[in-house]
PDB file of N, CA and C in Angstrom:
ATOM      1  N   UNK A   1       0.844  -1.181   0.000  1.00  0.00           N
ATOM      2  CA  UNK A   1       0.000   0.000   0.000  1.00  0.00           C
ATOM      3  C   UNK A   1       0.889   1.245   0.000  1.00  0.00           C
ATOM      4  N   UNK A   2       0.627   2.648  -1.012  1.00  0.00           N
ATOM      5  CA  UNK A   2       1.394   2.971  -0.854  1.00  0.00           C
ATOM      6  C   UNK A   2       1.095   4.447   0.177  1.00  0.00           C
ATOM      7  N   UNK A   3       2.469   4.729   0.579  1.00  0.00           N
ATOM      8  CA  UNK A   3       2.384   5.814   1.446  1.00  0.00           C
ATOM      9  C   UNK A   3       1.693   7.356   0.998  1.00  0.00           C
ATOM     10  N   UNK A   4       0.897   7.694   2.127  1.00  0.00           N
ATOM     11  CA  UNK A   4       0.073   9.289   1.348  1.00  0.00           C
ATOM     12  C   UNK A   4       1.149  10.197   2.313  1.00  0.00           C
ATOM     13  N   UNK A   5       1.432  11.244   1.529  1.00  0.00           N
ATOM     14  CA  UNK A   5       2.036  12.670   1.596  1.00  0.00           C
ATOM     15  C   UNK A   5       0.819  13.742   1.658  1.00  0.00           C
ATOM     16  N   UNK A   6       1.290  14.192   2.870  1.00  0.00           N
ATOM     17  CA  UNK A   6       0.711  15.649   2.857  1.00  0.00           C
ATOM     18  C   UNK A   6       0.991  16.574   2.250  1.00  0.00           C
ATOM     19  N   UNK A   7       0.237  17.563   1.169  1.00  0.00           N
ATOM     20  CA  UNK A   7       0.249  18.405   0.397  1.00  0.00           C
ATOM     21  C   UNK A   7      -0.268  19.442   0.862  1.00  0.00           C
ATOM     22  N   UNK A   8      -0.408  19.740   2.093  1.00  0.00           N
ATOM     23  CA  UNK A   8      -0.595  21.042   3.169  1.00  0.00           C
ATOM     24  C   UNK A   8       0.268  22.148   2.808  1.00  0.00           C
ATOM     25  N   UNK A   9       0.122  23.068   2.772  1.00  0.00           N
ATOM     26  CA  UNK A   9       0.901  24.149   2.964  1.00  0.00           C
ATOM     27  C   UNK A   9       1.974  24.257   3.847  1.00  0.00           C
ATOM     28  N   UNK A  10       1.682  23.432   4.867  1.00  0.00           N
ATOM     29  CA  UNK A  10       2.316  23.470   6.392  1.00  0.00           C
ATOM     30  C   UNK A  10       3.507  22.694   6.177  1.00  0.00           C
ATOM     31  N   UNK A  11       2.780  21.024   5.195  1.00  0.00           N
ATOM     32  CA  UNK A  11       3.761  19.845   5.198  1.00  0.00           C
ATOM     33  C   UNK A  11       4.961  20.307   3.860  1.00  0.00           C
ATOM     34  N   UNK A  12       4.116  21.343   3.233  1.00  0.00           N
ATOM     35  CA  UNK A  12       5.325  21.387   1.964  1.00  0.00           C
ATOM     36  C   UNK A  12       6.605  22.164   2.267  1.00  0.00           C
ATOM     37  N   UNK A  13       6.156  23.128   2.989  1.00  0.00           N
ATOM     38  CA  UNK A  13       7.007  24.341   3.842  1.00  0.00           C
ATOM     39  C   UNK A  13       7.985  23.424   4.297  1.00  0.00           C
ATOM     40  N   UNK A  14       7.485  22.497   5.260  1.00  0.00           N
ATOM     41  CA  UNK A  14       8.414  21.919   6.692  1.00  0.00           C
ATOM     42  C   UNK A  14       9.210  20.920   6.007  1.00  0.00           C
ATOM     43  N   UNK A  15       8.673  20.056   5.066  1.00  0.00           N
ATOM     44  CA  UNK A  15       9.613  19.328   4.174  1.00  0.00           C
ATOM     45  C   UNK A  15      11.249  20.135   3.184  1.00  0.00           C
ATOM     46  N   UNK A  16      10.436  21.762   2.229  1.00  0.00           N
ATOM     47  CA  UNK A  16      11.196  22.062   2.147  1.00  0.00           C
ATOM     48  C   UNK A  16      12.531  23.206   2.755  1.00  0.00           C
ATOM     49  N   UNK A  17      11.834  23.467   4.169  1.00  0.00           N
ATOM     50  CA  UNK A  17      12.460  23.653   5.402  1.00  0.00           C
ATOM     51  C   UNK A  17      13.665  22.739   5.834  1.00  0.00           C
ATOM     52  N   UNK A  18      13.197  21.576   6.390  1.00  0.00           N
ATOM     53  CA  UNK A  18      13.883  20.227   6.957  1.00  0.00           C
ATOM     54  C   UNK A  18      15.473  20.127   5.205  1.00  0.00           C
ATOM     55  N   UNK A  19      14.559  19.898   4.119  1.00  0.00           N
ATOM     56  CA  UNK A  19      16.123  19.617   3.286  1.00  0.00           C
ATOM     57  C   UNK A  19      16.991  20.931   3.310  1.00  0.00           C
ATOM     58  N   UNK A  20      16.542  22.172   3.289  1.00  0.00           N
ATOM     59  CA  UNK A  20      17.978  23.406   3.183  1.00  0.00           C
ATOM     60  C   UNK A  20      18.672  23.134   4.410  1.00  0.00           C
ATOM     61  N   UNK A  21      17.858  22.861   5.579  1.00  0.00           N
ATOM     62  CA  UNK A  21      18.721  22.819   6.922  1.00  0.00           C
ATOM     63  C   UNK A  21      19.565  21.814   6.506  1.00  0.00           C
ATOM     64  N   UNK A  22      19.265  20.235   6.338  1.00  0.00           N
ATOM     65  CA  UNK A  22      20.338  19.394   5.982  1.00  0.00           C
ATOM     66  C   UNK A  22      21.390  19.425   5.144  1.00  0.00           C
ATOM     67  N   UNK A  23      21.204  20.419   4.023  1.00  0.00           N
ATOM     68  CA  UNK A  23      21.957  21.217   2.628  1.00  0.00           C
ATOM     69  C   UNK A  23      22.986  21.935   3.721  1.00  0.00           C
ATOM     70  N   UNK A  24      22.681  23.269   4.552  1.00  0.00           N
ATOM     71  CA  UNK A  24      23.494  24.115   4.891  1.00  0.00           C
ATOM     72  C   UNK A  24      24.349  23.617   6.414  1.00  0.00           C
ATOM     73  N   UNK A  25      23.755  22.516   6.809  1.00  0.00           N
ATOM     74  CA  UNK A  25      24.561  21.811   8.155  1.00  0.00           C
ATOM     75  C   UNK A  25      25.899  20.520   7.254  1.00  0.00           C
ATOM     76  N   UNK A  26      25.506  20.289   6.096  1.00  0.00           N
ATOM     77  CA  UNK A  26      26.082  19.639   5.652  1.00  0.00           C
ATOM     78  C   UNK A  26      26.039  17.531   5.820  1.00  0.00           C
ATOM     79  N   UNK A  27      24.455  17.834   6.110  1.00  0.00           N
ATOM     80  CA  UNK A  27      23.858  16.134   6.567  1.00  0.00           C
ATOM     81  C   UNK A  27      23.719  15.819   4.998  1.00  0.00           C
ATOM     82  N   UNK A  28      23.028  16.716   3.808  1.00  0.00           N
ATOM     83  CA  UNK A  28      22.972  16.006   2.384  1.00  0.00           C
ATOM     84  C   UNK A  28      23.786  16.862   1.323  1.00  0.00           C
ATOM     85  N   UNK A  29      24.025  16.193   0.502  1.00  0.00           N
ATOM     86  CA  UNK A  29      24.567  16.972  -0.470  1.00  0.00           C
ATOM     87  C   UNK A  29      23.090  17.555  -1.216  1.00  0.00           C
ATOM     88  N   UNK A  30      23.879  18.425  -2.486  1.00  0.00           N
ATOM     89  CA  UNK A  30      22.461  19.194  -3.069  1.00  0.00           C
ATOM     90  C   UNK A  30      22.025  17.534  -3.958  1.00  0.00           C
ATOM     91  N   UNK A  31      22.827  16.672  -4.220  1.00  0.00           N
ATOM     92  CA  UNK A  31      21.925  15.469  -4.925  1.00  0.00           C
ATOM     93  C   UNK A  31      21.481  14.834  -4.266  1.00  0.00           C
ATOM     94  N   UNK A  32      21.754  14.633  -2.559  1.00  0.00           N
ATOM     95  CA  UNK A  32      20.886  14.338  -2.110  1.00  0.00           C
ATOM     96  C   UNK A  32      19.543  14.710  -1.658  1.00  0.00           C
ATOM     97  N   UNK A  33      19.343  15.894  -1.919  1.00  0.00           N
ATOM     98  CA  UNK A  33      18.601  17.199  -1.528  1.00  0.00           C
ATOM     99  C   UNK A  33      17.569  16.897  -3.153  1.00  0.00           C
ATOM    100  N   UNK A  34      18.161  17.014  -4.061  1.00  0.00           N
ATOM    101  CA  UNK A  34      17.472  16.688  -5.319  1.00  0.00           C
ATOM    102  C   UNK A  34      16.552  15.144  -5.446  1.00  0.00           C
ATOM    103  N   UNK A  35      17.584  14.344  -4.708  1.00  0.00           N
ATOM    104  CA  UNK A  35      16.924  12.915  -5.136  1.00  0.00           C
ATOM    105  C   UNK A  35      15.575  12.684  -3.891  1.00  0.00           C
ATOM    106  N   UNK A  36      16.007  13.179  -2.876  1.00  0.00           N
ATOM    107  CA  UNK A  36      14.681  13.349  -1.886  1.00  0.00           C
ATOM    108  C   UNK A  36      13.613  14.246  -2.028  1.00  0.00           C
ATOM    109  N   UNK A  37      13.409  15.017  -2.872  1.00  0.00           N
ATOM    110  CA  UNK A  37      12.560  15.674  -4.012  1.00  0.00           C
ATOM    111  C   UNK A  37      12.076  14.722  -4.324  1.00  0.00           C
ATOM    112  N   UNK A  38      12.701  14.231  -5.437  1.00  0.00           N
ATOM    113  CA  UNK A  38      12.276  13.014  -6.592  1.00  0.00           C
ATOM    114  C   UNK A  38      11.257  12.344  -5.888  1.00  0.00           C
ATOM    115  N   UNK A  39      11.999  11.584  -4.226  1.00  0.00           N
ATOM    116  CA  UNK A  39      11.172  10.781  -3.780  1.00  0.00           C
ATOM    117  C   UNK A  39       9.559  11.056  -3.488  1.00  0.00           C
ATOM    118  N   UNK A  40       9.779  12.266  -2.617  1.00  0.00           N
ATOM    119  CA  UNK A  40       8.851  13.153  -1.909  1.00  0.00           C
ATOM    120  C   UNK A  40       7.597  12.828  -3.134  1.00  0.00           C
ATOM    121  N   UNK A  41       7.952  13.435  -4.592  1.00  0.00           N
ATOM    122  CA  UNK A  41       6.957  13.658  -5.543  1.00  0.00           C
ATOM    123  C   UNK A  41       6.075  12.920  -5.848  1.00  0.00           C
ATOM    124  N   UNK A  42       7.073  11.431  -6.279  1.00  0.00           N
ATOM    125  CA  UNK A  42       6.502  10.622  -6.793  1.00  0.00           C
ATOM    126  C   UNK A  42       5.600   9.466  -5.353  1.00  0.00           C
ATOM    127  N   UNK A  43       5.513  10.396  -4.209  1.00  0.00           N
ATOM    128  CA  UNK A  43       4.934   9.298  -3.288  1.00  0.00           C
ATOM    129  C   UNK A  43       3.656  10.555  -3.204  1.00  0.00           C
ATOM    130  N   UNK A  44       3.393  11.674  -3.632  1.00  0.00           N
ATOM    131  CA  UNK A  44       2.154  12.574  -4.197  1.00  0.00           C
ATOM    132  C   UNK A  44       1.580  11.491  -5.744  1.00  0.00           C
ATOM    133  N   UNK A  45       0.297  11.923  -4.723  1.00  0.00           N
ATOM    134  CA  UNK A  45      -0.997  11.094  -5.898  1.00  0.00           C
ATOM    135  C   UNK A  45      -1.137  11.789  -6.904  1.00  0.00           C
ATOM    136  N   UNK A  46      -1.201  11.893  -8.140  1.00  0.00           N
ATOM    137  CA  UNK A  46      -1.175  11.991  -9.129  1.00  0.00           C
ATOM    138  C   UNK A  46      -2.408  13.587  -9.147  1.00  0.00           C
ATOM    139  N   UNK A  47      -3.323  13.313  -8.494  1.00  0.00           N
ATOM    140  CA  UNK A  47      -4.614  14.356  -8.300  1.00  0.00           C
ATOM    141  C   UNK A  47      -3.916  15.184  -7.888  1.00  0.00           C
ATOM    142  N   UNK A  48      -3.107  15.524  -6.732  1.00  0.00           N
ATOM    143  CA  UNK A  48      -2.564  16.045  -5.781  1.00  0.00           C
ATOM    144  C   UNK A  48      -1.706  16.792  -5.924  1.00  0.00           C
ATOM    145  N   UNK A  49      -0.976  16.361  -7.286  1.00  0.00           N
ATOM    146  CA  UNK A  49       0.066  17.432  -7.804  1.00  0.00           C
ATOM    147  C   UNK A  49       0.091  18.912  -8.048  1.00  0.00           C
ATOM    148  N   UNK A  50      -0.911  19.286  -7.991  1.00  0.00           N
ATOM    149  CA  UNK A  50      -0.999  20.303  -8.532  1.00  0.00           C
ATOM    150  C   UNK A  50      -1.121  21.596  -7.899  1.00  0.00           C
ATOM    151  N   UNK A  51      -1.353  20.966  -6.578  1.00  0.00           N
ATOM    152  CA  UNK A  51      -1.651  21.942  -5.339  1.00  0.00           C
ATOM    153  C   UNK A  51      -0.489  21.960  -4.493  1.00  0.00           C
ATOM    154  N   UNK A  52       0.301  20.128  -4.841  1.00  0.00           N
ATOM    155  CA  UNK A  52       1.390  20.382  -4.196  1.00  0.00           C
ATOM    156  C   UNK A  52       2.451  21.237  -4.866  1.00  0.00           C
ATOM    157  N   UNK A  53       2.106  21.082  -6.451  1.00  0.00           N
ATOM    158  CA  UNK A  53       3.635  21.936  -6.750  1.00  0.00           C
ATOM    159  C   UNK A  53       3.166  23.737  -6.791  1.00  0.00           C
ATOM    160  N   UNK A  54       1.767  24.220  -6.425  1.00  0.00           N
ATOM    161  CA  UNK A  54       1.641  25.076  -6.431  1.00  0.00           C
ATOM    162  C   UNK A  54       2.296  25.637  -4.772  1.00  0.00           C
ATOM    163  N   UNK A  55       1.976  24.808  -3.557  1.00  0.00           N
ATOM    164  CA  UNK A  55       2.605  24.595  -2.794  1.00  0.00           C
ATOM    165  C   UNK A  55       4.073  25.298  -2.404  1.00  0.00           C
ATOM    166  N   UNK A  56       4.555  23.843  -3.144  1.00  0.00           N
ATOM    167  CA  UNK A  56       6.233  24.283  -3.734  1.00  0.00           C
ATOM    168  C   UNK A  56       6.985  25.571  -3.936  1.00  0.00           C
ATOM    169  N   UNK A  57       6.003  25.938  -5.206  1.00  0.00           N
ATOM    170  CA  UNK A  57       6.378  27.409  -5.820  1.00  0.00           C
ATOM    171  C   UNK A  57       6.233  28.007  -5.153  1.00  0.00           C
ATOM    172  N   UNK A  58       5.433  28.532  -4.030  1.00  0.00           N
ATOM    173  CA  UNK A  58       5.144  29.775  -3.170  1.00  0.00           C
ATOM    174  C   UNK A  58       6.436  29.159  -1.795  1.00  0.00           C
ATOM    175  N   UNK A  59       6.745  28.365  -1.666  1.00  0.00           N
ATOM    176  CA  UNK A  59       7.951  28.290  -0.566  1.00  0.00           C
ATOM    177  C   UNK A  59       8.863  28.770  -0.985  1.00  0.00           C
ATOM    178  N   UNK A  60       8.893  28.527  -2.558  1.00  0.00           N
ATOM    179  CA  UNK A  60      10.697  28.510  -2.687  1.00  0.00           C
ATOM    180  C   UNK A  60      10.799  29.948  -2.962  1.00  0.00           C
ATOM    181  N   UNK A  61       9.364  30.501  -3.533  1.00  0.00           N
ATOM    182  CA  UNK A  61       9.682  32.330  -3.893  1.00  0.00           C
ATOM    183  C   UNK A  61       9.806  32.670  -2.653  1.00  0.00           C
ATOM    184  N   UNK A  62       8.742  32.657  -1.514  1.00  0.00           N
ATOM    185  CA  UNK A  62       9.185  33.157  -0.092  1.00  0.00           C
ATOM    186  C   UNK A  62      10.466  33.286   0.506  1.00  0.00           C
ATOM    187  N   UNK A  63      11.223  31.812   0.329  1.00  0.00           N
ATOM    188  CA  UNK A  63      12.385  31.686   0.696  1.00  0.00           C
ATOM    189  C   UNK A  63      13.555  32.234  -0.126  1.00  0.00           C
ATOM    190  N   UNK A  64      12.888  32.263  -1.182  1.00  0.00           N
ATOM    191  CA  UNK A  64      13.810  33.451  -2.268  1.00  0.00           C
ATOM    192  C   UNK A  64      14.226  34.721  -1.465  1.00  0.00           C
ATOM    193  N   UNK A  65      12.859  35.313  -1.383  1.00  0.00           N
ATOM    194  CA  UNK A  65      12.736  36.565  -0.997  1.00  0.00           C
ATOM    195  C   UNK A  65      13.484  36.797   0.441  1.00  0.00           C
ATOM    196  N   UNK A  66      13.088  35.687   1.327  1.00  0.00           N
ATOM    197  CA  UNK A  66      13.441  35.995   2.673  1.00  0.00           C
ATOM    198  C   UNK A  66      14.978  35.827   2.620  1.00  0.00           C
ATOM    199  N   UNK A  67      16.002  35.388   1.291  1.00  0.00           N
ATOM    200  CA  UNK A  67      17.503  34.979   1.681  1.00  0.00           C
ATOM    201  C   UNK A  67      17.952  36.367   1.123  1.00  0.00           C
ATOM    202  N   UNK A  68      16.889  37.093   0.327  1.00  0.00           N
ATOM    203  CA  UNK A  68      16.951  38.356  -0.676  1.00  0.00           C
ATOM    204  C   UNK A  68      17.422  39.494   0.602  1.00  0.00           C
ATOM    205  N   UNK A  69      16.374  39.585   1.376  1.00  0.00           N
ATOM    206  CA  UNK A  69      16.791  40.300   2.635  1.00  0.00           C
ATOM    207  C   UNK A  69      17.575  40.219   3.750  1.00  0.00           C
ATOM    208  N   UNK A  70      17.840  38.955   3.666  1.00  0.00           N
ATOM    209  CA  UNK A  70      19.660  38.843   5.004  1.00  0.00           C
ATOM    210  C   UNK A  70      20.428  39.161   3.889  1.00  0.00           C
ATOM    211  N   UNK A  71      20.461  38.831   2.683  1.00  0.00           N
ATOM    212  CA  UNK A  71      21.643  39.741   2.385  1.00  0.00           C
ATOM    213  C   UNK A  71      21.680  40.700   2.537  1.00  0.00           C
ATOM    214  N   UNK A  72      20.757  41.350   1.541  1.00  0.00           N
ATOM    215  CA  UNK A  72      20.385  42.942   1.945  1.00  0.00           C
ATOM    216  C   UNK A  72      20.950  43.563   3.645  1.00  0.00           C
ATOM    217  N   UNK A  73      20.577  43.002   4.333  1.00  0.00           N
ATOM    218  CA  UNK A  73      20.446  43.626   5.764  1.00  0.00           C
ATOM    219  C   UNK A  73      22.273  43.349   5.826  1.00  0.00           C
ATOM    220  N   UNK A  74      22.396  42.390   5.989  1.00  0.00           N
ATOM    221  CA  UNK A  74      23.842  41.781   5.997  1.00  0.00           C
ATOM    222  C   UNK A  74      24.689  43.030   4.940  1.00  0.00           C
ATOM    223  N   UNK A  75      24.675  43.568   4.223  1.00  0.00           N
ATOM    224  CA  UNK A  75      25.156  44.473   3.179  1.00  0.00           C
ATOM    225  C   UNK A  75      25.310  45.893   3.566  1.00  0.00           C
ATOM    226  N   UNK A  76      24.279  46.333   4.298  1.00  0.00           N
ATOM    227  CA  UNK A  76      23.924  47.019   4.704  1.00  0.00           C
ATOM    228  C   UNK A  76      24.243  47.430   5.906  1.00  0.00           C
ATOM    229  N   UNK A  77      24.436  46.342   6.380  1.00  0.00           N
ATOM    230  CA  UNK A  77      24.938  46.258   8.168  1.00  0.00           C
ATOM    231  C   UNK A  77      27.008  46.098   8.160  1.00  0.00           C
ATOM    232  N   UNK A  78      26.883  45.735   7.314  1.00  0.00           N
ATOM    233  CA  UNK A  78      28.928  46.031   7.229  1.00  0.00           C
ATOM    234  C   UNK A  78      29.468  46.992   5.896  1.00  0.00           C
ATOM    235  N   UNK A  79      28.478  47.377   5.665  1.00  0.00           N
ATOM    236  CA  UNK A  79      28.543  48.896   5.153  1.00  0.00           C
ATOM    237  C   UNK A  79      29.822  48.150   3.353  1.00  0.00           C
ATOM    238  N   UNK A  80      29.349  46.851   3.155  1.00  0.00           N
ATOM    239  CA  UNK A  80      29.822  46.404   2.121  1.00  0.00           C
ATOM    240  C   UNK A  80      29.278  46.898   0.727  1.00  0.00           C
ATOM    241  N   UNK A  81      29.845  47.201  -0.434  1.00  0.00           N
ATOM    242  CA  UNK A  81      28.898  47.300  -1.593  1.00  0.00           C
ATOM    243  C   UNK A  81      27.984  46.533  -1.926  1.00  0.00           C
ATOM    244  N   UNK A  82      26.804  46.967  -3.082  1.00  0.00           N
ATOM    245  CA  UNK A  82      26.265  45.784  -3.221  1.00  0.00           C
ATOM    246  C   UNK A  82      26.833  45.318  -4.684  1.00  0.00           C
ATOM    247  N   UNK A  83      26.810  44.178  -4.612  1.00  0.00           N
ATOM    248  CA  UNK A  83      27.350  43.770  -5.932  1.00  0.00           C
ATOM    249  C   UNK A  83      26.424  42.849  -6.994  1.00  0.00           C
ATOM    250  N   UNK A  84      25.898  43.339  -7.862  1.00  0.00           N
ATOM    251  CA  UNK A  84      24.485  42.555  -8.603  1.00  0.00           C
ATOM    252  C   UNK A  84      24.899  41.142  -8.936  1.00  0.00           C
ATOM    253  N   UNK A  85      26.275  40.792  -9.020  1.00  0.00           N
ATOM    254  CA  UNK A  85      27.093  39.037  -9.139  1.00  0.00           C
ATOM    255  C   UNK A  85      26.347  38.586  -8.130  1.00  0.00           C
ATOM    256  N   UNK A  86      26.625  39.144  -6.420  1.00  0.00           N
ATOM    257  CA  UNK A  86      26.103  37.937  -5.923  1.00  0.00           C
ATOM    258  C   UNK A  86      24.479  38.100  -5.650  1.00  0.00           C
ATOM    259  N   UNK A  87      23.716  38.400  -5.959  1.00  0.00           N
ATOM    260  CA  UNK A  87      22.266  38.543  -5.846  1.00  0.00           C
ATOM    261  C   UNK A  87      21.963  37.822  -7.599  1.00  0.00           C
ATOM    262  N   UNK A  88      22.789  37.160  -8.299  1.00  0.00           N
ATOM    263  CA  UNK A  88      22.043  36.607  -9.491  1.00  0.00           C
ATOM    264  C   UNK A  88      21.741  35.298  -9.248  1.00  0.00           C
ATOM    265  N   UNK A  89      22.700  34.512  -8.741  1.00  0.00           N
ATOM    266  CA  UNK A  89      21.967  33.146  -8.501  1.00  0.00           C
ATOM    267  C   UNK A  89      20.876  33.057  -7.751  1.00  0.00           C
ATOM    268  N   UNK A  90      20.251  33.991  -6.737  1.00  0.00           N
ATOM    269  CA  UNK A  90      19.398  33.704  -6.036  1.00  0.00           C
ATOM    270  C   UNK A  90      17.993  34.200  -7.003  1.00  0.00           C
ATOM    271  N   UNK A  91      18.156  35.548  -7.718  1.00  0.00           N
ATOM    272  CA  UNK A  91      17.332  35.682  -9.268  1.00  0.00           C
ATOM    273  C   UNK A  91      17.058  34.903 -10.347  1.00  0.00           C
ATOM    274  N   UNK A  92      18.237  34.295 -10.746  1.00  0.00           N
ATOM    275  CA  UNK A  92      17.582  33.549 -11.838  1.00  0.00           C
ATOM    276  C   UNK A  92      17.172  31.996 -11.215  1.00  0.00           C
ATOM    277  N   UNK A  93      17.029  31.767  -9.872  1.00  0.00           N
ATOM    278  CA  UNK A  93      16.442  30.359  -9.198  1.00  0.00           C
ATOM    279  C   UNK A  93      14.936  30.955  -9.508  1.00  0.00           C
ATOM    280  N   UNK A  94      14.900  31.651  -8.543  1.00  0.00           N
ATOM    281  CA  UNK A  94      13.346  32.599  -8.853  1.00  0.00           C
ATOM    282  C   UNK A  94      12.708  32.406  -9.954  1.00  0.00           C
ATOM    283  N   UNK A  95      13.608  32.647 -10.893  1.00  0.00           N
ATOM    284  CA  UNK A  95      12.863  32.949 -12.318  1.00  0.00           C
ATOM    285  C   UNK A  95      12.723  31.476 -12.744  1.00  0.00           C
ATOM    286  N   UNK A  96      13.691  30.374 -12.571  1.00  0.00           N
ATOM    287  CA  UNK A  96      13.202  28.983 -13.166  1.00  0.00           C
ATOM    288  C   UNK A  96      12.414  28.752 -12.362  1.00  0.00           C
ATOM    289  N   UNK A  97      12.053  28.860 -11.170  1.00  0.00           N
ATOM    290  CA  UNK A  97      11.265  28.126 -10.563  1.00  0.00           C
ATOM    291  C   UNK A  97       9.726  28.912 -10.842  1.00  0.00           C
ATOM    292  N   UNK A  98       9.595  30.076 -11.173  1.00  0.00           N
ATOM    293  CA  UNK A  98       8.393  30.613 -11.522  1.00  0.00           C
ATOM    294  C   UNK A  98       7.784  29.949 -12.666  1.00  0.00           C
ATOM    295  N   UNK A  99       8.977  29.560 -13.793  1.00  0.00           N
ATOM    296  CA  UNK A  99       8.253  29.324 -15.047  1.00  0.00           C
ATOM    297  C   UNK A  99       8.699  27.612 -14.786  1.00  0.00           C
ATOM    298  N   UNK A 100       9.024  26.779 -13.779  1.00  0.00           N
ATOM    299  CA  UNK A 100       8.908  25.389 -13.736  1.00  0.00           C
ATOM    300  C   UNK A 100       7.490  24.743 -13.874  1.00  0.00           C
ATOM    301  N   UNK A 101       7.524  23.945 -14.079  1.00  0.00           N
ATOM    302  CA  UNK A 101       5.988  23.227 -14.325  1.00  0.00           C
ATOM    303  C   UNK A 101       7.185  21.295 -14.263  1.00  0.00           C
ATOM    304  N   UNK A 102       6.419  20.806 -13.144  1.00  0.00           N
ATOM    305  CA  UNK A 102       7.018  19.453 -12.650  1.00  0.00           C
ATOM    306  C   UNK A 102       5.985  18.256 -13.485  1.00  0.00           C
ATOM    307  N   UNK A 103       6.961  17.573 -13.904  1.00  0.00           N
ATOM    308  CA  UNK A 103       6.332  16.483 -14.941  1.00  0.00           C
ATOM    309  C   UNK A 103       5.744  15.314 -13.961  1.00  0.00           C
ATOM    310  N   UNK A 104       5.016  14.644 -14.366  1.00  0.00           N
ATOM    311  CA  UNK A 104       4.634  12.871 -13.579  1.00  0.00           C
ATOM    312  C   UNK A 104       6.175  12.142 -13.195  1.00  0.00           C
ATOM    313  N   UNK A 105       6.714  12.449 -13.486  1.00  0.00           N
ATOM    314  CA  UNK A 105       8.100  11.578 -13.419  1.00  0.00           C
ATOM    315  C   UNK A 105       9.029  11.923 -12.707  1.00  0.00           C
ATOM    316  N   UNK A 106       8.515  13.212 -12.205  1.00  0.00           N
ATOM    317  CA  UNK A 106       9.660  13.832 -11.406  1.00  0.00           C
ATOM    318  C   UNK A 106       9.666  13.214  -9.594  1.00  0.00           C
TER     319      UNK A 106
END
């Protein structure tokens, strides 16, 4: 029988909460971080997808936004320049992940 995933707002957050912590403590690598995705997805019911990856998208822009502003503050607070290099990777994640659309297979 197979296992049901919560597609809560709450459970998508805390799931993709729980992997950056393991990413930035250094418990997974980012492929492991990727392949526990994979898992996560494909144990979402097929109906379900759609709310979960809408889900998804609104964490990862939030969390966009919210890493947008410790830098900022962080920049600001040691009176460093700002430099538009390092604020692009965290932009163009944003931008794939706005126009992502997650297949059955993922």
């Amino acid at each position: 029988m197979p296992q049901e995933v919560s597609v809560s707002y709450q459970a998508v957050k805390s799931k993709v909460y729980r992997l950056i912590d393991a990413l930035v403590v250094g418990e997974k690598t980012e492929a492991e971080v990727q392949e526990s995705i994979r898992r996560w997805w494909d144990l979402i019911h097929p109906a379900d997808r759609p709310i979960a990856q809408k889900y998804l998208l609104l964490v990862l822009e939030r969390s966009t936004l919210a890493l947008d502003s410790v830098e900022e503050g962080l920049l600001e607070a040691t009176g460093a320049p700002r430099s538009s290099e390092s604020a692009k990777p965290l932009k163009l994640m944003s931008r794939i992940v706005k126009q992502s659309t997650f297949s059955p297979t993922i």
